[in-house]
N, C-alpha and C. Protein backbone atom coordinates (compact mmCIF):
# COMPACT_ATOMS: atom_id res chain seq x y z
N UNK A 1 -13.16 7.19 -1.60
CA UNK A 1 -11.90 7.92 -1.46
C UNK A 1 -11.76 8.36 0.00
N UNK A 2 -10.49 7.75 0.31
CA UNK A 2 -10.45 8.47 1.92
C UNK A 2 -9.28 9.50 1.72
N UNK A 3 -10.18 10.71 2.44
CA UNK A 3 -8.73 12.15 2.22
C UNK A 3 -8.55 12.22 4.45
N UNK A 4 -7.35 12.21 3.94
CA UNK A 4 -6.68 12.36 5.46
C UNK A 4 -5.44 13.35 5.47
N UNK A 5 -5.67 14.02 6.89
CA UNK A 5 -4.64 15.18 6.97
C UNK A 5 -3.34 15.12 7.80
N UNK A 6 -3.05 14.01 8.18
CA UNK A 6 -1.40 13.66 8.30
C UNK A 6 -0.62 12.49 8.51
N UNK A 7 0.11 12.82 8.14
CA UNK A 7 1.61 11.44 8.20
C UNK A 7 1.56 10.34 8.95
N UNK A 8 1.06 10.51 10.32
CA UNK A 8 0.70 9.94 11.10
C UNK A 8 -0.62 8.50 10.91
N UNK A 9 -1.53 8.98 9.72
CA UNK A 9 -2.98 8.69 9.70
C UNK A 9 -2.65 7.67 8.56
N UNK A 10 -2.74 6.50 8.67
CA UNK A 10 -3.31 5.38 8.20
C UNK A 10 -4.79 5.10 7.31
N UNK A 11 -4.59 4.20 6.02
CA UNK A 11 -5.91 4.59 5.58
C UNK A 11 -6.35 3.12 5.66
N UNK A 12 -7.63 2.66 5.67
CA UNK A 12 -7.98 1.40 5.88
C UNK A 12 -8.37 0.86 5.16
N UNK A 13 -8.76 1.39 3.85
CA UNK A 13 -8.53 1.12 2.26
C UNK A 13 -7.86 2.27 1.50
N UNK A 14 -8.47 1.51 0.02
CA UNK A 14 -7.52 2.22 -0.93
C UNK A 14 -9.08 2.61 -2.12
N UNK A 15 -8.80 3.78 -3.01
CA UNK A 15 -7.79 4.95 -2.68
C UNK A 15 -7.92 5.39 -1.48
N UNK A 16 -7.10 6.28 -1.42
CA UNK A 16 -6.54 7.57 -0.26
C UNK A 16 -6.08 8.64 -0.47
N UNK A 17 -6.02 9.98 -0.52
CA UNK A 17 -5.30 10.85 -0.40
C UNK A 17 -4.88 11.32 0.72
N UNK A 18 -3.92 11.63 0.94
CA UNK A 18 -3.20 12.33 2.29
C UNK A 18 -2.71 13.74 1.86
N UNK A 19 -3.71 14.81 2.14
CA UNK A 19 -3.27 16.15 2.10
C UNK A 19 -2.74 16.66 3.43
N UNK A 20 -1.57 17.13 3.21
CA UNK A 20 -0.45 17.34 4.35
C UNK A 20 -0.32 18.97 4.62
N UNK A 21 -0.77 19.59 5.60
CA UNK A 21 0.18 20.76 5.57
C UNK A 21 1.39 21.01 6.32
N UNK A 22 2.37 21.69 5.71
CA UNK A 22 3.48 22.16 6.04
C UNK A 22 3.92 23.51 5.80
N UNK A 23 4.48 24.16 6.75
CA UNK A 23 5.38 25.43 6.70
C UNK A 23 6.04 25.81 5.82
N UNK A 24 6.46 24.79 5.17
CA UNK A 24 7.79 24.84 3.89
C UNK A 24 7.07 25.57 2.56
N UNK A 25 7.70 26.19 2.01
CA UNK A 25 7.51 26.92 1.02
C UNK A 25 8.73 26.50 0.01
N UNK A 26 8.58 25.80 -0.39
CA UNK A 26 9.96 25.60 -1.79
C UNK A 26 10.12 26.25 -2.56
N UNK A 27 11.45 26.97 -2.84
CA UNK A 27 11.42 27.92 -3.84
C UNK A 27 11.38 27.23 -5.33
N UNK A 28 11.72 26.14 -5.27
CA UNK A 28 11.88 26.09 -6.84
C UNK A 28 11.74 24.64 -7.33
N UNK A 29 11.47 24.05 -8.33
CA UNK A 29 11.02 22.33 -8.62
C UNK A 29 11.62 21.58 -8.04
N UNK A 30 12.98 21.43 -7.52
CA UNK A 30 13.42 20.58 -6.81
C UNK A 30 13.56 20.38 -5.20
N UNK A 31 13.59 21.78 -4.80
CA UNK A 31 12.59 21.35 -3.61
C UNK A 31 11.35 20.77 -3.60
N UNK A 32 10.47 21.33 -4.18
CA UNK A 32 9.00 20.33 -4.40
C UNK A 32 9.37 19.16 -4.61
N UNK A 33 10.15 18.91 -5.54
CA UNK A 33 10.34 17.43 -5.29
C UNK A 33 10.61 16.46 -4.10
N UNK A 34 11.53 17.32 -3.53
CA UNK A 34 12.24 16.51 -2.88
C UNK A 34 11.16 16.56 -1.23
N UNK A 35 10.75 17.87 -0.96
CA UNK A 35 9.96 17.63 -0.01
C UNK A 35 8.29 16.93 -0.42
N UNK A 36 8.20 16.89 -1.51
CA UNK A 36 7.21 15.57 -1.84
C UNK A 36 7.71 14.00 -1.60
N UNK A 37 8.77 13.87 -2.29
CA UNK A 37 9.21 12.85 -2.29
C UNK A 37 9.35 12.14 -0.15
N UNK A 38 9.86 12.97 0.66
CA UNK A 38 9.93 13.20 1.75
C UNK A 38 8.86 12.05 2.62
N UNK A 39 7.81 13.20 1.94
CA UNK A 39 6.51 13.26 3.08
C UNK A 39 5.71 12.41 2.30
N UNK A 40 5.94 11.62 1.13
CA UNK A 40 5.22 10.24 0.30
C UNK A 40 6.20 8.82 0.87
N UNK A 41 7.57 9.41 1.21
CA UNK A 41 8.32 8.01 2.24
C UNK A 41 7.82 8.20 3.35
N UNK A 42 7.60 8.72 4.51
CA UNK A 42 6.67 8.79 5.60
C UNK A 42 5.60 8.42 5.72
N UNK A 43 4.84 9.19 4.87
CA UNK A 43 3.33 7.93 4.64
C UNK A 43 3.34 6.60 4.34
N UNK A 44 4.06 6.37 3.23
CA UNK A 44 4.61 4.88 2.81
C UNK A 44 4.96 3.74 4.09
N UNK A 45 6.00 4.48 4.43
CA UNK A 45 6.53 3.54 5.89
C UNK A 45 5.50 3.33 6.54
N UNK A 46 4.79 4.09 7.03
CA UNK A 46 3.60 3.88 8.15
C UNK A 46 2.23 2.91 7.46
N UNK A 47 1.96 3.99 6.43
CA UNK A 47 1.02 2.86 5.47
C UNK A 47 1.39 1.03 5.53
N UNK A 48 2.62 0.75 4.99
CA UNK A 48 2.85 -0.45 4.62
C UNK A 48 3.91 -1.23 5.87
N UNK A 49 4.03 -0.32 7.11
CA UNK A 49 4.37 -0.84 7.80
C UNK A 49 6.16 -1.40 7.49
N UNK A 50 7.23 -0.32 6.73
CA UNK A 50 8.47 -1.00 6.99
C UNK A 50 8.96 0.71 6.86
N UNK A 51 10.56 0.38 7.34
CA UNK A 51 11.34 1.45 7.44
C UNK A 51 11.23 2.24 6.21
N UNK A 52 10.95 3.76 6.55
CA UNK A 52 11.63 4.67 5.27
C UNK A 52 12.64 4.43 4.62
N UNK A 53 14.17 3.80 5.13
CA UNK A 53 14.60 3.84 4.36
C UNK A 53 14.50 2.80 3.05
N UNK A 54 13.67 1.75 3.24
CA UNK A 54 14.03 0.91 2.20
C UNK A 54 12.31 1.54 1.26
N UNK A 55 11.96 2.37 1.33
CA UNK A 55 11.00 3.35 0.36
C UNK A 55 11.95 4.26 -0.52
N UNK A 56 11.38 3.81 -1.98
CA UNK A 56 12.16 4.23 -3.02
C UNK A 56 10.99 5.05 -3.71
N UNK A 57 10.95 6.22 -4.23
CA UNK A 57 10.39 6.59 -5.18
C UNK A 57 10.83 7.37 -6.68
N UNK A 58 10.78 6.73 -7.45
CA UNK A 58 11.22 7.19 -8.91
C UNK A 58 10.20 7.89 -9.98
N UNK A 59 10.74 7.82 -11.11
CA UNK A 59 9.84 8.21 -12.26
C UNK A 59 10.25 7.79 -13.15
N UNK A 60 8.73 7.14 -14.00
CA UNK A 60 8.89 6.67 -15.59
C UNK A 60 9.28 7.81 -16.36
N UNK A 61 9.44 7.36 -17.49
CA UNK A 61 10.18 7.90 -18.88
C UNK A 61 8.78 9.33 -18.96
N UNK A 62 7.82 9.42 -18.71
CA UNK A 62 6.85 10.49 -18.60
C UNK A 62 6.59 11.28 -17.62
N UNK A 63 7.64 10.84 -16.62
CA UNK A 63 7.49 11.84 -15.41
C UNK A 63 6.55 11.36 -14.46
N UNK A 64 5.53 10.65 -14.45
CA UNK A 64 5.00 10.36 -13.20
C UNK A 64 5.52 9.32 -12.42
N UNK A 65 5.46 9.42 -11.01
CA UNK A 65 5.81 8.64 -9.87
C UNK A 65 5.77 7.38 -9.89
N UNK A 66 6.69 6.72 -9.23
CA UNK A 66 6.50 5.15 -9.03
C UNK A 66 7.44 5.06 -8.03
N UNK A 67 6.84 3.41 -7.29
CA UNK A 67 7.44 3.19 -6.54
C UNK A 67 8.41 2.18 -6.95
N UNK A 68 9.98 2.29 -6.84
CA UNK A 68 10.68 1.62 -7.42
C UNK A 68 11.48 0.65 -6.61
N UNK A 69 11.25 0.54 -5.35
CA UNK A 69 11.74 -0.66 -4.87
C UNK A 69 10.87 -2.00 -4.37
N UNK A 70 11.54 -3.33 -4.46
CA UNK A 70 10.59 -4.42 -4.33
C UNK A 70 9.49 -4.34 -3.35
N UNK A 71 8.58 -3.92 -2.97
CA UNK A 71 7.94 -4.14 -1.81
C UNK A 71 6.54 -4.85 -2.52
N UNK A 72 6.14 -5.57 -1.86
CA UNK A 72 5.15 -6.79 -1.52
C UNK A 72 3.73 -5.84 -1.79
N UNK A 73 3.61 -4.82 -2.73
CA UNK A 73 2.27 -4.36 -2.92
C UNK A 73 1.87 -3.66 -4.33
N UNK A 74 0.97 -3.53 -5.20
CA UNK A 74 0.32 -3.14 -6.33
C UNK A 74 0.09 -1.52 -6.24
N UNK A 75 0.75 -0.94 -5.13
CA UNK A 75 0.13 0.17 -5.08
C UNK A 75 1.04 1.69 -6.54
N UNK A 76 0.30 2.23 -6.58
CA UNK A 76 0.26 3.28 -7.55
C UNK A 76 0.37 4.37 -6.86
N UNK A 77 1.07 5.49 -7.15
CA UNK A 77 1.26 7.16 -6.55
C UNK A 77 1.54 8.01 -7.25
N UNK A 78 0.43 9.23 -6.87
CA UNK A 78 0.66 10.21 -7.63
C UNK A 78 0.94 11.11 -6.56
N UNK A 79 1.47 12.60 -6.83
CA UNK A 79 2.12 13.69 -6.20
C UNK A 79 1.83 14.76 -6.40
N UNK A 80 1.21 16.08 -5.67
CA UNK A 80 1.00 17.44 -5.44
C UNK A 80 1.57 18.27 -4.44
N UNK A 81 1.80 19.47 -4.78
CA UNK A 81 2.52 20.32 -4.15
C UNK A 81 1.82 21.68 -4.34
N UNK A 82 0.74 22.46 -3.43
CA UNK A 82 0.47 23.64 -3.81
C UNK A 82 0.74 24.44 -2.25
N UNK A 83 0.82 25.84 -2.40
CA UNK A 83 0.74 26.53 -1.11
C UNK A 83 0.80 25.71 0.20
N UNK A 84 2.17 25.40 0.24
CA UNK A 84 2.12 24.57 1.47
C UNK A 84 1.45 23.25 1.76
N UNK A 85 0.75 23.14 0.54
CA UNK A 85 0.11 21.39 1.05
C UNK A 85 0.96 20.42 -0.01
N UNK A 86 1.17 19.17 0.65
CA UNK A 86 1.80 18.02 -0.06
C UNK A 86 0.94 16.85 -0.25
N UNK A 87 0.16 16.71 -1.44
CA UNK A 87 -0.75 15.85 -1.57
C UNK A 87 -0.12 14.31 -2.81
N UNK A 88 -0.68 13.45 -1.31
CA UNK A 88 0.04 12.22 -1.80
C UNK A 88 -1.36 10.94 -2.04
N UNK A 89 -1.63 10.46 -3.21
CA UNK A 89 -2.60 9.74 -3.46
C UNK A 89 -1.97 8.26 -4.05
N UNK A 90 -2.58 7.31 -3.12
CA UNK A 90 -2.38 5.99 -3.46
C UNK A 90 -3.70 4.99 -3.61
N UNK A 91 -3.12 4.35 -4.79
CA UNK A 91 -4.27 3.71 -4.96
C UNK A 91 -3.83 2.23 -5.91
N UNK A 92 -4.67 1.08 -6.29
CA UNK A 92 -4.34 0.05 -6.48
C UNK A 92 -4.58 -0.11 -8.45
N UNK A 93 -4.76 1.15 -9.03
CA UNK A 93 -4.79 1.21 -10.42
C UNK A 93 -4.51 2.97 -10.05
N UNK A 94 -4.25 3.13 -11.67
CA UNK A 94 -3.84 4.33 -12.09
C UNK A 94 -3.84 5.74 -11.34
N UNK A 95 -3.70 6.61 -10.67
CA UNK A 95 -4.20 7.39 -10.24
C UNK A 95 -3.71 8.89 -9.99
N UNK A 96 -4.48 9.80 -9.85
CA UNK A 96 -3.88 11.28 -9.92
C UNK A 96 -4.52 12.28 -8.68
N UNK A 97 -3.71 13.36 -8.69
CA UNK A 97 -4.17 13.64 -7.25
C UNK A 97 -3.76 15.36 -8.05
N UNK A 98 -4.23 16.23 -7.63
CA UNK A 98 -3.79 17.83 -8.03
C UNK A 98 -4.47 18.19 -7.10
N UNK A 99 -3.75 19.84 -6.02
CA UNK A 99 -4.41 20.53 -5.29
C UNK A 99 -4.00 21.94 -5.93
N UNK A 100 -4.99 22.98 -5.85
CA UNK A 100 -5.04 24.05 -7.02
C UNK A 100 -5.01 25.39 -5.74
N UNK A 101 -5.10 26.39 -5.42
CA UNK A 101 -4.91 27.80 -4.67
C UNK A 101 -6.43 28.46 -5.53
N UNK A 102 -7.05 28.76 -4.65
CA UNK A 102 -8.32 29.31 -4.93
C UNK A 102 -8.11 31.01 -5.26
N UNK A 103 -7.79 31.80 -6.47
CA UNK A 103 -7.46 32.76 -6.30
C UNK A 103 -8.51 33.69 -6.93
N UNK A 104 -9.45 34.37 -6.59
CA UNK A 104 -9.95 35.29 -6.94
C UNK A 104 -9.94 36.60 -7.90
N UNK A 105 -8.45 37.03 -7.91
CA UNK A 105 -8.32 37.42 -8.61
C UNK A 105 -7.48 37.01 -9.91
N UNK A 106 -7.52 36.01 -9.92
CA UNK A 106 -6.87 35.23 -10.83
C UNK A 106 -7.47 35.59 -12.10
N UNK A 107 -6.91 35.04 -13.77
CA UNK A 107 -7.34 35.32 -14.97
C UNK A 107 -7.52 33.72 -15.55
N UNK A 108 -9.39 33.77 -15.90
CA UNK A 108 -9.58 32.33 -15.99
C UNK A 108 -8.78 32.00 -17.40
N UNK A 109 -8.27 30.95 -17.45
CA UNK A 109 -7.93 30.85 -19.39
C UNK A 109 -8.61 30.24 -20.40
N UNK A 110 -9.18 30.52 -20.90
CA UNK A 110 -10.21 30.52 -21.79
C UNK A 110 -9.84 29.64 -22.78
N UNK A 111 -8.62 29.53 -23.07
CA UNK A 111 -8.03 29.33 -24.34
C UNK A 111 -7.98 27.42 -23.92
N UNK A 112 -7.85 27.45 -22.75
CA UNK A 112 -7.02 25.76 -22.11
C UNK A 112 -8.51 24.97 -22.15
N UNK A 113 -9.36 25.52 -22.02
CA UNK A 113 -10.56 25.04 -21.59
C UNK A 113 -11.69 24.51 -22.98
N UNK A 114 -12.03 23.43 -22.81
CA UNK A 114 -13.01 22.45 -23.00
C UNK A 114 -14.05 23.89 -22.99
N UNK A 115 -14.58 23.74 -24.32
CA UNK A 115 -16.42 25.04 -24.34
C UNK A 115 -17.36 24.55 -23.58
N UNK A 116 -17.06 23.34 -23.41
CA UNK A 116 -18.49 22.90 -21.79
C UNK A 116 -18.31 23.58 -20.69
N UNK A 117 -16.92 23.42 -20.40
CA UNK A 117 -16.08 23.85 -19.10
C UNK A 117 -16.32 25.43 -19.02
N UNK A 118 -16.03 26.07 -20.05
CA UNK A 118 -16.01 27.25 -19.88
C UNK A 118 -17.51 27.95 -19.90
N UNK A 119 -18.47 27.53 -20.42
CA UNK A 119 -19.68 27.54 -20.29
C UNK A 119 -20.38 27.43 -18.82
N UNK A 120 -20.02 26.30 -18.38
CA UNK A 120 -20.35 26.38 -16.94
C UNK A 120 -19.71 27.21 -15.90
N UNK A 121 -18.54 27.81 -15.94
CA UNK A 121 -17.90 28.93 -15.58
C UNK A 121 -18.87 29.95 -15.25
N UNK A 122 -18.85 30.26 -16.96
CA UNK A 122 -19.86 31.47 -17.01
C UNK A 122 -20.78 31.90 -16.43
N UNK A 123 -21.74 30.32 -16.46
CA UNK A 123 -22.64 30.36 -15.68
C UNK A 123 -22.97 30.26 -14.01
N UNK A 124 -22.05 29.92 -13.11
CA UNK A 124 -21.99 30.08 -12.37
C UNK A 124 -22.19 31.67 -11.38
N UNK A 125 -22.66 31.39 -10.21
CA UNK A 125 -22.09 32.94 -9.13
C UNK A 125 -20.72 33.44 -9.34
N UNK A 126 -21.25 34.76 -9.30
CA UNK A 126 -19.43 34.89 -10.13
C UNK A 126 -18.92 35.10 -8.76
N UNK A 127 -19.27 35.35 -7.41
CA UNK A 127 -18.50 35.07 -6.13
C UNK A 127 -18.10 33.72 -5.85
N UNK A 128 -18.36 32.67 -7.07
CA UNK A 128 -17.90 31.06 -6.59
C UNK A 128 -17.23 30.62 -7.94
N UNK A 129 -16.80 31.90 -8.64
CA UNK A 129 -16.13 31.32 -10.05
C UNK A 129 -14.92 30.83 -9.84
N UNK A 130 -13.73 31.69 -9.04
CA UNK A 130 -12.65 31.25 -8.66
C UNK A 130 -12.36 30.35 -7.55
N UNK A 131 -13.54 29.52 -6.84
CA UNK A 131 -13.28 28.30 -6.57
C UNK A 131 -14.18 27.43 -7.21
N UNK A 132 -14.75 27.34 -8.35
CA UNK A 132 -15.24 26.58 -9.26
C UNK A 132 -14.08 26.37 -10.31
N UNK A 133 -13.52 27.31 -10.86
CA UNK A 133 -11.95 27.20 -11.70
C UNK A 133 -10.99 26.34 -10.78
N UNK A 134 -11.09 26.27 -9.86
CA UNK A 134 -9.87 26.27 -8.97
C UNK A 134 -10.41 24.40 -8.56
N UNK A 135 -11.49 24.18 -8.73
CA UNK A 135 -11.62 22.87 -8.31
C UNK A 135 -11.55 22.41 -9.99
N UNK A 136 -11.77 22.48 -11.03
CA UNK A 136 -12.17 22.19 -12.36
C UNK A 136 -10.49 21.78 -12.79
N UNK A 137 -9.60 22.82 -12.63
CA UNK A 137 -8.30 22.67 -12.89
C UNK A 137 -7.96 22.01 -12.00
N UNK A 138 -8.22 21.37 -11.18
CA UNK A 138 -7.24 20.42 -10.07
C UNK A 138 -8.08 19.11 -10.44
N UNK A 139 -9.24 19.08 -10.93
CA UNK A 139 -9.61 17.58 -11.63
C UNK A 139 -8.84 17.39 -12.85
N UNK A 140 -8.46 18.47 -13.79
CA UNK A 140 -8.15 18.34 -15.11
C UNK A 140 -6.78 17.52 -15.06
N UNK A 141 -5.82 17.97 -14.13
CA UNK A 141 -4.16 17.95 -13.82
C UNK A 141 -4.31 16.65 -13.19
N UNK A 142 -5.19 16.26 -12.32
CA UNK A 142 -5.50 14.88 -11.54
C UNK A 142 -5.63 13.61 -12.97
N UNK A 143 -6.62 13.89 -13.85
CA UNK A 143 -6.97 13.11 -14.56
C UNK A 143 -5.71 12.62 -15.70
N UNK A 144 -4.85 13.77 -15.89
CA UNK A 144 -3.82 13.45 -17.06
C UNK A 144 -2.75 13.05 -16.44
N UNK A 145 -2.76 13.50 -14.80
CA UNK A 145 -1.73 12.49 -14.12
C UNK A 145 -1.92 11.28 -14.07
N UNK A 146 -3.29 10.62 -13.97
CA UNK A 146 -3.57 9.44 -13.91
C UNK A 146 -3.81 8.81 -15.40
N UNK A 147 -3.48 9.48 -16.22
CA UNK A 147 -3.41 8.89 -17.71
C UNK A 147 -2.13 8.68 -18.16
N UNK A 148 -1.10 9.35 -17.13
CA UNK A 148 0.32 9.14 -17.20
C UNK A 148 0.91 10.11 -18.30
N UNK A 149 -0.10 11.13 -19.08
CA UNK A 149 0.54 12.07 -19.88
C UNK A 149 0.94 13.26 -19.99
N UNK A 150 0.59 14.22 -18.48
CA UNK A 150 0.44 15.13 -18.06
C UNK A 150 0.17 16.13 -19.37
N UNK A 151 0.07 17.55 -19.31
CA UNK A 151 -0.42 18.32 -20.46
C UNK A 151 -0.02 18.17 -21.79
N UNK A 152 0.96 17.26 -22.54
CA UNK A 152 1.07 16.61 -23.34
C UNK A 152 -0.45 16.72 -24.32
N UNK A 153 -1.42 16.20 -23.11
CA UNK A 153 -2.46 15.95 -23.94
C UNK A 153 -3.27 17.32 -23.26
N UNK A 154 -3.97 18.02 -24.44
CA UNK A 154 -3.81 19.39 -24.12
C UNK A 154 -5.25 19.68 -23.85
N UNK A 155 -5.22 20.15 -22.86
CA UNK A 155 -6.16 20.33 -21.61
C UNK A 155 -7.50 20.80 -22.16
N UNK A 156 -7.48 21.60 -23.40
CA UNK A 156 -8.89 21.75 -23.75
C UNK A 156 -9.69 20.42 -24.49
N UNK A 157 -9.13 19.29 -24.89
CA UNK A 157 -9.43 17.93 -25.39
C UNK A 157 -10.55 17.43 -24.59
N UNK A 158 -10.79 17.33 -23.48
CA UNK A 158 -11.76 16.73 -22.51
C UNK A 158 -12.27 17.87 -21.64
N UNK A 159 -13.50 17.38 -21.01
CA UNK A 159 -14.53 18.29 -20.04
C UNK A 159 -14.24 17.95 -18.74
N UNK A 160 -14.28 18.62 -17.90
CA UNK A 160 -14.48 18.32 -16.69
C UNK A 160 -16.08 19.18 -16.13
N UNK A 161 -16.85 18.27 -15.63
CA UNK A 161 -18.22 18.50 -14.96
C UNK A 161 -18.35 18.29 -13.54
N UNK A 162 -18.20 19.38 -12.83
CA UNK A 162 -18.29 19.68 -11.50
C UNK A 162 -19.58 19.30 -11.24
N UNK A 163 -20.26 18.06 -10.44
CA UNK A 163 -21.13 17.54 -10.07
C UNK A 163 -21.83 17.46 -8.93
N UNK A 164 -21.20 18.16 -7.86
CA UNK A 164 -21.27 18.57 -6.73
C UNK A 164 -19.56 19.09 -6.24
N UNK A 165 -19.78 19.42 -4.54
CA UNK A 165 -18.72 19.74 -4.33
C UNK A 165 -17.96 18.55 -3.60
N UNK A 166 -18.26 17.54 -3.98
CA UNK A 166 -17.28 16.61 -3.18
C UNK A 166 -17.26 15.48 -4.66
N UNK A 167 -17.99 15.80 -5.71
CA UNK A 167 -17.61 14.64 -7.13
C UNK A 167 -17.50 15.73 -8.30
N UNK A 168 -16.57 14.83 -9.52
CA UNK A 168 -16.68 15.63 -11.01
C UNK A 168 -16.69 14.36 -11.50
N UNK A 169 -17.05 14.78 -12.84
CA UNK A 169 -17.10 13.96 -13.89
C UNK A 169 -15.80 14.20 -15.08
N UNK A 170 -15.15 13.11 -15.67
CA UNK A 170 -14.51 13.65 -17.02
C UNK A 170 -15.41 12.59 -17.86
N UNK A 171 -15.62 13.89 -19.38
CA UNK A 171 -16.24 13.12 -20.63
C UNK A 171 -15.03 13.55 -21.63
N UNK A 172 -14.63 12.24 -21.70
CA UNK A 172 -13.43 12.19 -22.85
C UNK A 172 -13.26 11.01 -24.17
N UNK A 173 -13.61 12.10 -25.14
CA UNK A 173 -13.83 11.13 -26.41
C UNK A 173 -13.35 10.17 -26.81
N UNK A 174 -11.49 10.72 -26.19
CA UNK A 174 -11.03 9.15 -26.44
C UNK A 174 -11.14 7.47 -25.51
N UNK A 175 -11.89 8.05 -24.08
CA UNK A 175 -11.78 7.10 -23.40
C UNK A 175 -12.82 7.02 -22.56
N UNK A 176 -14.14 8.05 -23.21
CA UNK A 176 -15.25 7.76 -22.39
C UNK A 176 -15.73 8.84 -21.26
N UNK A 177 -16.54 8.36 -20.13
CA UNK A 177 -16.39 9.41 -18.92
C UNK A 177 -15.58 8.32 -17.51
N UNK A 178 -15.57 8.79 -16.63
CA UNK A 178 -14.69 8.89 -15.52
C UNK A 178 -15.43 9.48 -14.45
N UNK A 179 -15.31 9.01 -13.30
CA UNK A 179 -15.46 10.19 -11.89
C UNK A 179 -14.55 10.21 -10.84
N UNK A 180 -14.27 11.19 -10.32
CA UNK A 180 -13.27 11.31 -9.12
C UNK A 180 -13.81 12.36 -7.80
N UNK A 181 -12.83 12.53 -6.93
CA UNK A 181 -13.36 13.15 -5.75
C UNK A 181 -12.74 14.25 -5.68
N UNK A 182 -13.66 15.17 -5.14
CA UNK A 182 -12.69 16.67 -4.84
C UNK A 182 -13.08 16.46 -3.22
N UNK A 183 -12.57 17.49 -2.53
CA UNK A 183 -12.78 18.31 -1.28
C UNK A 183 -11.81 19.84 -1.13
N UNK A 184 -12.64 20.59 -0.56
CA UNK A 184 -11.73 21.88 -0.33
C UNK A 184 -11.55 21.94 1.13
N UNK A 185 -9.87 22.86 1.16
CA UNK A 185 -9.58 22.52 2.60
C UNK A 185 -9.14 24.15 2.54
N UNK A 186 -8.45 23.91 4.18
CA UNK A 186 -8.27 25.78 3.99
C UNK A 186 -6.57 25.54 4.86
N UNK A 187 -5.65 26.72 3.85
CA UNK A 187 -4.38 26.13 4.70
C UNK A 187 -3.88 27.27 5.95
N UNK A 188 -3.90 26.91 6.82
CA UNK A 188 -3.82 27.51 8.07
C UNK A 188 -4.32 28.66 8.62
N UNK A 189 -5.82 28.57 7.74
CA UNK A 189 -6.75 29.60 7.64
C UNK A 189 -6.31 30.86 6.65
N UNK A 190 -5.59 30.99 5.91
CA UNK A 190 -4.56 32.02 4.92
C UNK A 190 -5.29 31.97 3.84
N UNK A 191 -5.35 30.78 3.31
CA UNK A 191 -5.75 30.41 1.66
C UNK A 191 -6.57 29.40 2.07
N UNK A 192 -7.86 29.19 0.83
CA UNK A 192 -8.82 28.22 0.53
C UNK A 192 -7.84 27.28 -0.85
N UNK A 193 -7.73 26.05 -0.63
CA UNK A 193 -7.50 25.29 -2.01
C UNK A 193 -8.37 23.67 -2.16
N UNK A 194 -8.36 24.06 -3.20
CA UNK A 194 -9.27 22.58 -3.86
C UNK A 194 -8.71 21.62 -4.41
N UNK A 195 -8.93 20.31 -3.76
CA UNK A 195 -7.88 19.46 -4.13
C UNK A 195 -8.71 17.76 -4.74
N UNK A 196 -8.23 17.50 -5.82
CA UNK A 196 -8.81 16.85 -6.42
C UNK A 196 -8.13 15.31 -6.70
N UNK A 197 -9.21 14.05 -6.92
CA UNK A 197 -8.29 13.02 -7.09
C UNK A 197 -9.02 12.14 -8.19
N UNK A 198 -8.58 11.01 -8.85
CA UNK A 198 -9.44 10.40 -9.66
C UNK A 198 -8.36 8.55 -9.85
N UNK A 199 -9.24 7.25 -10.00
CA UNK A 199 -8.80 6.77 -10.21
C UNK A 199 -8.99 5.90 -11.36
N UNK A 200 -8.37 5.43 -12.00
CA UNK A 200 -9.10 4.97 -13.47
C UNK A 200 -8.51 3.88 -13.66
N UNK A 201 -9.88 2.62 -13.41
CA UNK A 201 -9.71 1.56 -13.62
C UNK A 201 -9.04 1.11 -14.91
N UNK A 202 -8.38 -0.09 -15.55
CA UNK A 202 -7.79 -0.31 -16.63
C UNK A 202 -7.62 0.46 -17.91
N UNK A 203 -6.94 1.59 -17.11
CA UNK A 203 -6.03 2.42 -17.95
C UNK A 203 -4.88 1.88 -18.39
């Protein structure tokens, strides 16, 4: 997995994530959209080498991303939007990308969570719980993006196993285990967030 931090930056394979920061603060879903949508035609153009304007991005009947105009490539995209970062992941099968806000005082939910998941919580330093939650939920949202069902399929169903801080694991009954990549970044020194990606071969 290559994670890169701007518009500018080219990846030399695939996957990729491109976590972006920006100033913009969107008040409400359709800005996110639209300044996702934005800064995934910018990468695109440069990535594949043709004008923004002929970069189209749509959505299937389930809400996740696609690229909907003819262009000459297999590639797959998924889309994040947290505290100022715009995280755009491409890859050549299925794939999901979530970046999460590391909040400390946050309230873990108990209820959403897999009893493995929450077990290892527990057990953790409780000065590294809320960026252990905070990376766990940005694999979970990554993985059901890349299953194309988003919470549909309801989040306590499968585990996520934090395996270090740069891999997790998913063990999911209906489809086995999985691994993907995290990294944590920090946005303009303000906030810590953890941002997670996964790609899943013949899904």
């Amino acid at each position: 997995m290559h994670w890169l931090r701007s518009t500018e930056a080219t990846a030399p394979t695939y996957p990729a994530v491109w976590l972006v920061a920006t100033p913009q603060r969107p008040r409400n879903l359709t800005e996110r959209s639209t300044l996702r949508r934005e800064t995934a035609r910018a990468i695109l153009a440069r990535q594949l080498g043709r004008p923004a304007a002929e970069i189209a991005i749509a959505h299937d009947s389930a809400g996740r991303p696609l690229l909907a105009t003819a262009l000459e490539t297999d590639l797959q995209i998924s889309l994040a939007t947290r505290a100022g970062v715009i995280a755009i992941a491409l890859a050549q099968a299925p794939v999901g990308v979530d970046v999460e806000r590391v909040d400390p005082a946050g309230v873990i939910p108990r209820e959403a969570l897999h009893r493995d998941e929450w077990r290892m919580l527990e057990e953790s330093e409780p000065s590294l719980r809320a960026l252990a939650f905070a990376r766990l939920w940005a694999a979970k949202e990554a993985y059901v993006k890349a299953l194309g069902t988003g919470f549909v399929r309801p989040p306590e169903s499968f585990a996520i196993l934090l395996i270090s801080p740069e891999r997790f694991r998913v063990h999911d009954p209906l489809r086995g285990m999985a691994e993907g990549a995290l990294v944590t970044i920090e946005n303009g020194g303000q906030e810590i967030l953890a941002a997670a990606a996964i790609v899943l071969d013949g899904a």
